[in-house]
PDB file of N, CA and C in Angstrom:
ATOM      1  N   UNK A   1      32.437 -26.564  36.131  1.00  0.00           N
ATOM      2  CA  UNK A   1      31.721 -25.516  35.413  1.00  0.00           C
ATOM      3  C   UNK A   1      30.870 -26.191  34.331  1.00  0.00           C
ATOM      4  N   UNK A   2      29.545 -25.918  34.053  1.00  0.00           N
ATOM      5  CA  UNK A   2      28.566 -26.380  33.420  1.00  0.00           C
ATOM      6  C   UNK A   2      28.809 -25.441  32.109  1.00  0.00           C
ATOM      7  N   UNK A   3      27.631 -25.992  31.336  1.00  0.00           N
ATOM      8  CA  UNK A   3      27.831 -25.211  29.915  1.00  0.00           C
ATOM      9  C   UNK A   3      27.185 -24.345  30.101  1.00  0.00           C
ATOM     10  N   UNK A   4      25.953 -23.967  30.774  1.00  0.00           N
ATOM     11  CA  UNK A   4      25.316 -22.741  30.745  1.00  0.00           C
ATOM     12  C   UNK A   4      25.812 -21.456  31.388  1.00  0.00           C
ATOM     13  N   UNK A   5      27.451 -21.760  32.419  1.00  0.00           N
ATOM     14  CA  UNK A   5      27.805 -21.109  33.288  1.00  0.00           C
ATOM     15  C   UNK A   5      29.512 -20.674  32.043  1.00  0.00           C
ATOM     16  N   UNK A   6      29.599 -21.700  31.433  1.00  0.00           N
ATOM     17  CA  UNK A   6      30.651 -21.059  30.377  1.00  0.00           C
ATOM     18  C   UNK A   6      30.159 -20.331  29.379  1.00  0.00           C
ATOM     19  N   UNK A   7      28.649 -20.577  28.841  1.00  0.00           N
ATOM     20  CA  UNK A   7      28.212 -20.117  27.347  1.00  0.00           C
ATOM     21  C   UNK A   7      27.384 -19.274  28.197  1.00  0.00           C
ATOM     22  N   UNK A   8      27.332 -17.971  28.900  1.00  0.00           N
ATOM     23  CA  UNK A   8      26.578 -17.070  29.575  1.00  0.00           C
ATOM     24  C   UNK A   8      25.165 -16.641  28.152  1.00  0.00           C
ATOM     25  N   UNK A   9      25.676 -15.714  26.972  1.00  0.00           N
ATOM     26  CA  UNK A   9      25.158 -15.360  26.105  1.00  0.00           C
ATOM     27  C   UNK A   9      24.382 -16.283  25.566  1.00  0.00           C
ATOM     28  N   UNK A  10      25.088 -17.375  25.082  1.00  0.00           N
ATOM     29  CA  UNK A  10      24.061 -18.214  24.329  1.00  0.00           C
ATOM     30  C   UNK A  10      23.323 -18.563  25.201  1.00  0.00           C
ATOM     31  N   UNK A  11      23.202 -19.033  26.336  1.00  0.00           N
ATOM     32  CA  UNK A  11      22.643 -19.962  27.411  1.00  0.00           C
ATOM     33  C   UNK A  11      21.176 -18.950  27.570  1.00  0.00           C
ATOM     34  N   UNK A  12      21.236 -17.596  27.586  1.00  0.00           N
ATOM     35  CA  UNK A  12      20.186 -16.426  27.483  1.00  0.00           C
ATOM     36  C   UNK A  12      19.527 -16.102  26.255  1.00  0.00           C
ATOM     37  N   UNK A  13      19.747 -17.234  25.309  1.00  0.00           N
ATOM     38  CA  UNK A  13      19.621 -17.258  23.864  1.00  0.00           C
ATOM     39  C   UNK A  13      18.547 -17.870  23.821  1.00  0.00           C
ATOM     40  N   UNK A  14      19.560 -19.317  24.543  1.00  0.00           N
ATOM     41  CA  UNK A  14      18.569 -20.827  23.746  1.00  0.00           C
ATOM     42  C   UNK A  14      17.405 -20.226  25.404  1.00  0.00           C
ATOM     43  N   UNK A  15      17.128 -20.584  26.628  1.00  0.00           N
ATOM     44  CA  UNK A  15      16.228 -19.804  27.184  1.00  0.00           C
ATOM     45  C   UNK A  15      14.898 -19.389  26.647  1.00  0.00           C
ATOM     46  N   UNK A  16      15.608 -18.067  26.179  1.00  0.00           N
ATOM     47  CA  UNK A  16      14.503 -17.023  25.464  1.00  0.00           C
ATOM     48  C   UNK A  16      13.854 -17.494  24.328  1.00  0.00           C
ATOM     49  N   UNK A  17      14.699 -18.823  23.635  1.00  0.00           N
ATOM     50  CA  UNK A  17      14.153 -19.746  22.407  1.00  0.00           C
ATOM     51  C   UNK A  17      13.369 -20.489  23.083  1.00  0.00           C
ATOM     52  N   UNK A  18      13.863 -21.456  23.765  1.00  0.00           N
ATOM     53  CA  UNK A  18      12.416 -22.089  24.611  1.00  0.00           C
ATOM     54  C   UNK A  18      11.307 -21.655  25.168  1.00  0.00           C
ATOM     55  N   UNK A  19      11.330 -20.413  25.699  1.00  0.00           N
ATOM     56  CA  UNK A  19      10.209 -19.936  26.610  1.00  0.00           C
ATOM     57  C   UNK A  19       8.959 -19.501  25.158  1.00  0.00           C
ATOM     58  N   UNK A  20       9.826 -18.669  24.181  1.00  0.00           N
ATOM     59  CA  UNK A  20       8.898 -18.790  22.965  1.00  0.00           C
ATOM     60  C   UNK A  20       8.652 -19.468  22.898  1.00  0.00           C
ATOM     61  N   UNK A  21       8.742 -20.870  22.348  1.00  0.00           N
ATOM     62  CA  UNK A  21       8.353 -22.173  21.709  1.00  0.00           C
ATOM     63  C   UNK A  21       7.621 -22.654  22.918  1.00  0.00           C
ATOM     64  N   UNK A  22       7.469 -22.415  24.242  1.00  0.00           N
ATOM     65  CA  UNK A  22       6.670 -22.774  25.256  1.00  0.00           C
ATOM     66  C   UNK A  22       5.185 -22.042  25.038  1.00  0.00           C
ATOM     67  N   UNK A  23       5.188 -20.756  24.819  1.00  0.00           N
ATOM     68  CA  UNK A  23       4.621 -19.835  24.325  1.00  0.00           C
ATOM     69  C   UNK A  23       3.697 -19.876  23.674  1.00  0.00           C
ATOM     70  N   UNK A  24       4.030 -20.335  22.150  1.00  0.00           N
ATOM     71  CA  UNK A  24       3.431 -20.918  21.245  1.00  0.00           C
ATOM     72  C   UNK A  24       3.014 -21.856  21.268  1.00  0.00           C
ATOM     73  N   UNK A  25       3.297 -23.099  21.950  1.00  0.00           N
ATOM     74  CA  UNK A  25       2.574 -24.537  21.736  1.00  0.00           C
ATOM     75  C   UNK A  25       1.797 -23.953  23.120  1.00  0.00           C
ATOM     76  N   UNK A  26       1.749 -23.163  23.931  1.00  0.00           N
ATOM     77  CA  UNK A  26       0.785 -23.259  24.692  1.00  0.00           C
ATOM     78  C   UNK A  26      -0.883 -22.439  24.046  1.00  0.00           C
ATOM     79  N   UNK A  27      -0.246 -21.028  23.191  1.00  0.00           N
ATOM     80  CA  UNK A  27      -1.002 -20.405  22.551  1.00  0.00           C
ATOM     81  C   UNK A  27      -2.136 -21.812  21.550  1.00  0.00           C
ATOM     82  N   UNK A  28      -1.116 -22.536  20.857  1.00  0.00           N
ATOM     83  CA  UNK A  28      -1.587 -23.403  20.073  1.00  0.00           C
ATOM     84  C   UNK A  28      -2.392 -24.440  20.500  1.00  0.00           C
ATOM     85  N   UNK A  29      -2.340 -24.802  21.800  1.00  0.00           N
ATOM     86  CA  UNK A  29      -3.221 -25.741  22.531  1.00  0.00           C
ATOM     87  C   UNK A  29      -4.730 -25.016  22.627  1.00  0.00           C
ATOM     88  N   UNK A  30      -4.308 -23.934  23.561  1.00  0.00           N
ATOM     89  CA  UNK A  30      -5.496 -22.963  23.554  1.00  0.00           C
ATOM     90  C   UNK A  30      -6.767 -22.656  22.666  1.00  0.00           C
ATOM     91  N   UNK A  31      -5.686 -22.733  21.394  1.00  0.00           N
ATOM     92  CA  UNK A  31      -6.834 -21.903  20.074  1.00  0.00           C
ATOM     93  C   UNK A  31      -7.567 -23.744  19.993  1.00  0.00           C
ATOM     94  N   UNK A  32      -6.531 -24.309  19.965  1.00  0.00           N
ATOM     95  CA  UNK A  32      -7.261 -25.883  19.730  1.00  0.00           C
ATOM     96  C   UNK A  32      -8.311 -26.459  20.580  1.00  0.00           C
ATOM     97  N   UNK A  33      -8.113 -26.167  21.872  1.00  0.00           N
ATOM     98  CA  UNK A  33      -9.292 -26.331  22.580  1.00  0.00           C
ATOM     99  C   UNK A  33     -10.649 -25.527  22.444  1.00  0.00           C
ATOM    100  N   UNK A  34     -10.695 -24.343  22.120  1.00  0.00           N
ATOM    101  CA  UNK A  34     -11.777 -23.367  21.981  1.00  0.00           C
ATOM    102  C   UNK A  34     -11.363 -22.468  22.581  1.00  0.00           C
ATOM    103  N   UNK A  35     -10.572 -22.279  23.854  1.00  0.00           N
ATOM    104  CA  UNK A  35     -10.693 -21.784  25.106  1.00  0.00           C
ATOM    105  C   UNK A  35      -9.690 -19.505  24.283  1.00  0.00           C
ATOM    106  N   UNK A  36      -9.315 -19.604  23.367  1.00  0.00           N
ATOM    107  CA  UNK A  36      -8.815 -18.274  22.580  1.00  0.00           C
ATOM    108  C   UNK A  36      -9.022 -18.077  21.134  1.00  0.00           C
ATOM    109  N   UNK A  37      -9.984 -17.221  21.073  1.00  0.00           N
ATOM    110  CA  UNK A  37     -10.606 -17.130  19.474  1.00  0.00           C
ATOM    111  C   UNK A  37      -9.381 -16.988  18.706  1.00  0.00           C
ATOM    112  N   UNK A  38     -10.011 -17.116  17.648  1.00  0.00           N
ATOM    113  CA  UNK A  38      -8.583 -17.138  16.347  1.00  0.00           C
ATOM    114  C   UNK A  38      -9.717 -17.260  14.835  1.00  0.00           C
ATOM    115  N   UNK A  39      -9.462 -16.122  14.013  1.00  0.00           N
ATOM    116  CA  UNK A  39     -10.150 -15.917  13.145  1.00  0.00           C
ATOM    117  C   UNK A  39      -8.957 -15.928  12.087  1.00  0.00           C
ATOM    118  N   UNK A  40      -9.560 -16.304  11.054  1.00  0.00           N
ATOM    119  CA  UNK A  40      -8.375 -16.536   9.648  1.00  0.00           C
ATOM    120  C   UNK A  40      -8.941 -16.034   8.869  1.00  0.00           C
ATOM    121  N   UNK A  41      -7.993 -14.936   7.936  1.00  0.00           N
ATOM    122  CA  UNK A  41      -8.664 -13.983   6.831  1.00  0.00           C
ATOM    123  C   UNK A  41      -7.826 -15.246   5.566  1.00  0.00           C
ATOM    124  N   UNK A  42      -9.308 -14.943   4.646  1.00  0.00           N
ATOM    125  CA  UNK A  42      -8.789 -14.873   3.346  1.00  0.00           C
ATOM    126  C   UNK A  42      -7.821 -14.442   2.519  1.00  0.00           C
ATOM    127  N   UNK A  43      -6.966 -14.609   1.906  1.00  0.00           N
ATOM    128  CA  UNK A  43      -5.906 -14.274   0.760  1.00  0.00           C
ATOM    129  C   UNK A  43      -5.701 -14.984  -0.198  1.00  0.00           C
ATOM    130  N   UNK A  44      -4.801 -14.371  -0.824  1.00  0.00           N
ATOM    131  CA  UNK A  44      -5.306 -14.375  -2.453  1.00  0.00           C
ATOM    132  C   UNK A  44      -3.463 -13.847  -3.284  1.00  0.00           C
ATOM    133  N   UNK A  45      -2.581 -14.298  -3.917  1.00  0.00           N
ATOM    134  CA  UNK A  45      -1.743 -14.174  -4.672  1.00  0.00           C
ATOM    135  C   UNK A  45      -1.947 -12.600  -4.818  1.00  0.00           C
ATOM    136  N   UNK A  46      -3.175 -11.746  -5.609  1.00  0.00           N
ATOM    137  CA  UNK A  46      -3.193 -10.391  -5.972  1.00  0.00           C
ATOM    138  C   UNK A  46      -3.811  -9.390  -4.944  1.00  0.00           C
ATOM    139  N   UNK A  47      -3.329  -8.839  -4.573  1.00  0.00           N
ATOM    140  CA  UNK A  47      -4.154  -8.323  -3.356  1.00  0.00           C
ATOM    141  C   UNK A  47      -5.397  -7.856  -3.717  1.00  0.00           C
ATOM    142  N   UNK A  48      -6.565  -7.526  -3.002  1.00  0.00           N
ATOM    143  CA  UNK A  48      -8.160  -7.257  -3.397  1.00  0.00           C
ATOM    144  C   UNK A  48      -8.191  -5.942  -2.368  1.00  0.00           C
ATOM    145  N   UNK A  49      -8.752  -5.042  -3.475  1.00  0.00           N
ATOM    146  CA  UNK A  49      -9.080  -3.894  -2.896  1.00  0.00           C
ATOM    147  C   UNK A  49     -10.029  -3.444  -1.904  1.00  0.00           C
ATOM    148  N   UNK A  50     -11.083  -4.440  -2.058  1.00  0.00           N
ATOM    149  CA  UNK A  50     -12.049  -4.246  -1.235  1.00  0.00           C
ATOM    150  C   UNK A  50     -11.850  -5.582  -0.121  1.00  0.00           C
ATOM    151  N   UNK A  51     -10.949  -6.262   0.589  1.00  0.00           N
ATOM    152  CA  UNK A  51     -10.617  -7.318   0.760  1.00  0.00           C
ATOM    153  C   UNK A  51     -11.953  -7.751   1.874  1.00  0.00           C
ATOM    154  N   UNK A  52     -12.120  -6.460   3.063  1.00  0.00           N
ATOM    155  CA  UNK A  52     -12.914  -6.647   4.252  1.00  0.00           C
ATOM    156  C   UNK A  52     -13.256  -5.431   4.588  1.00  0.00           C
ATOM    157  N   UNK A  53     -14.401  -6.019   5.286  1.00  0.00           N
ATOM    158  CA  UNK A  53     -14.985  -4.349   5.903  1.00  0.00           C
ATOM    159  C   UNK A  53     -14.910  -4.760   7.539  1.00  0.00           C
ATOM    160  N   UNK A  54     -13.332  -3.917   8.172  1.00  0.00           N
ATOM    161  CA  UNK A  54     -13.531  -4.297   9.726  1.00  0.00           C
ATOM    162  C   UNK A  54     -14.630  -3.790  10.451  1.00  0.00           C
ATOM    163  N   UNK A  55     -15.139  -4.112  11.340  1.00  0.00           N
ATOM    164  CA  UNK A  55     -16.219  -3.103  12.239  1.00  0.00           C
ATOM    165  C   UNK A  55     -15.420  -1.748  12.596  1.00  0.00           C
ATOM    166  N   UNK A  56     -14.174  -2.495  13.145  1.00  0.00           N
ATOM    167  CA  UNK A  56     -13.700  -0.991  14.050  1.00  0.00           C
ATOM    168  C   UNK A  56     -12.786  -0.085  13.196  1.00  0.00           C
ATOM    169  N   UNK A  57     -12.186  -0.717  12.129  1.00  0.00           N
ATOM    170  CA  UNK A  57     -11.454   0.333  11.484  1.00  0.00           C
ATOM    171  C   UNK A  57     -12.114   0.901  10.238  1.00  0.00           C
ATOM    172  N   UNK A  58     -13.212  -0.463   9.628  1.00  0.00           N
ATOM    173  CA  UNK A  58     -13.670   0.170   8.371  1.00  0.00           C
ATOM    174  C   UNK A  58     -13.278  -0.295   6.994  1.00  0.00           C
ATOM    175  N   UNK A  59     -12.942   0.557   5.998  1.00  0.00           N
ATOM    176  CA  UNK A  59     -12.483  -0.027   4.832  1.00  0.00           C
ATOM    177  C   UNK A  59     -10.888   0.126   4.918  1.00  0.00           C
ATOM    178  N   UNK A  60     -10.177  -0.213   4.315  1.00  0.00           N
ATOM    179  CA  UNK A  60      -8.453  -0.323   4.697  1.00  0.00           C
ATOM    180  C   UNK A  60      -8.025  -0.563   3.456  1.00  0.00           C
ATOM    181  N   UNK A  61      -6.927   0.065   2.744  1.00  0.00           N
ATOM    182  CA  UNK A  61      -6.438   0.021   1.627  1.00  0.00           C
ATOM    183  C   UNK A  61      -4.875  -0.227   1.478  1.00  0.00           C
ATOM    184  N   UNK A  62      -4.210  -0.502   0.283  1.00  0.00           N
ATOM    185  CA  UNK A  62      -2.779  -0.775   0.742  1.00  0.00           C
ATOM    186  C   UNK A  62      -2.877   0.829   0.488  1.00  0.00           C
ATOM    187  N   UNK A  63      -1.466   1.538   0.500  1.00  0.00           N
ATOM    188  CA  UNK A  63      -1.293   2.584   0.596  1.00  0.00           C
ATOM    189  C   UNK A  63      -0.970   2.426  -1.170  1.00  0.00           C
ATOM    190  N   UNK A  64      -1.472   4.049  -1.703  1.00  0.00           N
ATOM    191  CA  UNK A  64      -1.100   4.336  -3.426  1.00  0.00           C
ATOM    192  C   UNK A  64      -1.445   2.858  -4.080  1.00  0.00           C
ATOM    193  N   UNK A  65      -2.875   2.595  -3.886  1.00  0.00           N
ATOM    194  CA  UNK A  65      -3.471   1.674  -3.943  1.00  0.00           C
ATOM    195  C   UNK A  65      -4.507   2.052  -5.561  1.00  0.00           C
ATOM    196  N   UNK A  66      -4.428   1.428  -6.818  1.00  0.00           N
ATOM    197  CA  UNK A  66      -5.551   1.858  -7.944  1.00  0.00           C
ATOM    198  C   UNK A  66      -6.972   0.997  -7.779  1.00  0.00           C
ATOM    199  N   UNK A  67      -7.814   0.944  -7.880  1.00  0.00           N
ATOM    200  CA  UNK A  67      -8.986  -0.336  -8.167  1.00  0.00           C
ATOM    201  C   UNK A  67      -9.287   0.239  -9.416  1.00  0.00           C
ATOM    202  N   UNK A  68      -9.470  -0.953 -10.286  1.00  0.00           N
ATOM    203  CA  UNK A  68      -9.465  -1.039 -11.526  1.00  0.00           C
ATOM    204  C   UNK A  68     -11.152  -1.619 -11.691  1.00  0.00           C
ATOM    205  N   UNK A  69     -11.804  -1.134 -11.537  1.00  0.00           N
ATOM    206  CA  UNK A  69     -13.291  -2.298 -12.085  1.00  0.00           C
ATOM    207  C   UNK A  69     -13.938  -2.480 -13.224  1.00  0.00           C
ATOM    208  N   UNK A  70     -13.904  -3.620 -13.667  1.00  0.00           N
ATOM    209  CA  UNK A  70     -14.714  -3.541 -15.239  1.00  0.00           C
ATOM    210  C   UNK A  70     -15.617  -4.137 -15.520  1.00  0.00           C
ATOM    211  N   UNK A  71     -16.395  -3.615 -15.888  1.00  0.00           N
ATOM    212  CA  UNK A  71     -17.751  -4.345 -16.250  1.00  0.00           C
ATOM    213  C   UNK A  71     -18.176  -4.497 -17.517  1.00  0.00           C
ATOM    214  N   UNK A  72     -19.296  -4.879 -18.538  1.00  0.00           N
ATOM    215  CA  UNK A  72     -19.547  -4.972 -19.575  1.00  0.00           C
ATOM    216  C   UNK A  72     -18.990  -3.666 -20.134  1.00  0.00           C
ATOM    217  N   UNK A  73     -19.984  -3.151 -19.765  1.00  0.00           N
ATOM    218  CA  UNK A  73     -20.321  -1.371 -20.502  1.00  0.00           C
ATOM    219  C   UNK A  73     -19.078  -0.478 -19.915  1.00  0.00           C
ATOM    220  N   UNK A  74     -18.571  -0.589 -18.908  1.00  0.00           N
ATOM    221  CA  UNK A  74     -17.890   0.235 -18.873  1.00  0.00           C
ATOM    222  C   UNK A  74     -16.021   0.027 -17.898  1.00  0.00           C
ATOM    223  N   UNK A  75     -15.455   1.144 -17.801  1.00  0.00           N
ATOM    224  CA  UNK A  75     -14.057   0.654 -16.680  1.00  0.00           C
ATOM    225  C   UNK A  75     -14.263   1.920 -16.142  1.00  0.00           C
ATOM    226  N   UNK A  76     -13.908   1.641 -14.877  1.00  0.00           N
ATOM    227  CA  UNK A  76     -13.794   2.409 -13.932  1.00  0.00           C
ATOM    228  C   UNK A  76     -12.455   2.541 -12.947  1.00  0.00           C
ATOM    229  N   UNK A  77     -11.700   3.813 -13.134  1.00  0.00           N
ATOM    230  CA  UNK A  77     -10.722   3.526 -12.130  1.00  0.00           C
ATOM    231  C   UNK A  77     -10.572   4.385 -10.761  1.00  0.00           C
TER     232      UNK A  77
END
């Protein structure tokens, strides 16, 4: 009896751990070659209210979200 035939559970564990990690370094080859776009957003420690304007969704806010803006002359909330 082998270990994968005594450790049934884990053996469907580590598996499903490899096939991810197959997964990913294959995903990761991909983006490295050119061959699957991969775009990287900006961030920032404080979140920004106006962060991006998607095409398809638009403007996007966190939820119970304030913007605070201040300028010389005036604040605006």
């Amino acid at each position: 009896m082998n270990w994968f035939e005594a450790n049934p559970r884990k053996a469907r564990w580590l598996v499903a751990l490899l096939c991810i990690l197959l997964l990913d370094g294959l995903k990761r080859l991909l983006v490295g070659a050119g061959l699957l776009p991969y775009r990287t957003y900006p961030t920032s420690r404080v979140p920004q209210y106006w962060p991006s304007i998607d095409p398809v969704v638009g403007v996007w806010r966190y939820p119970n979200a304030t913007l605070v803006q201040k300028e010389r002359c005036s604040t605006v909330t």
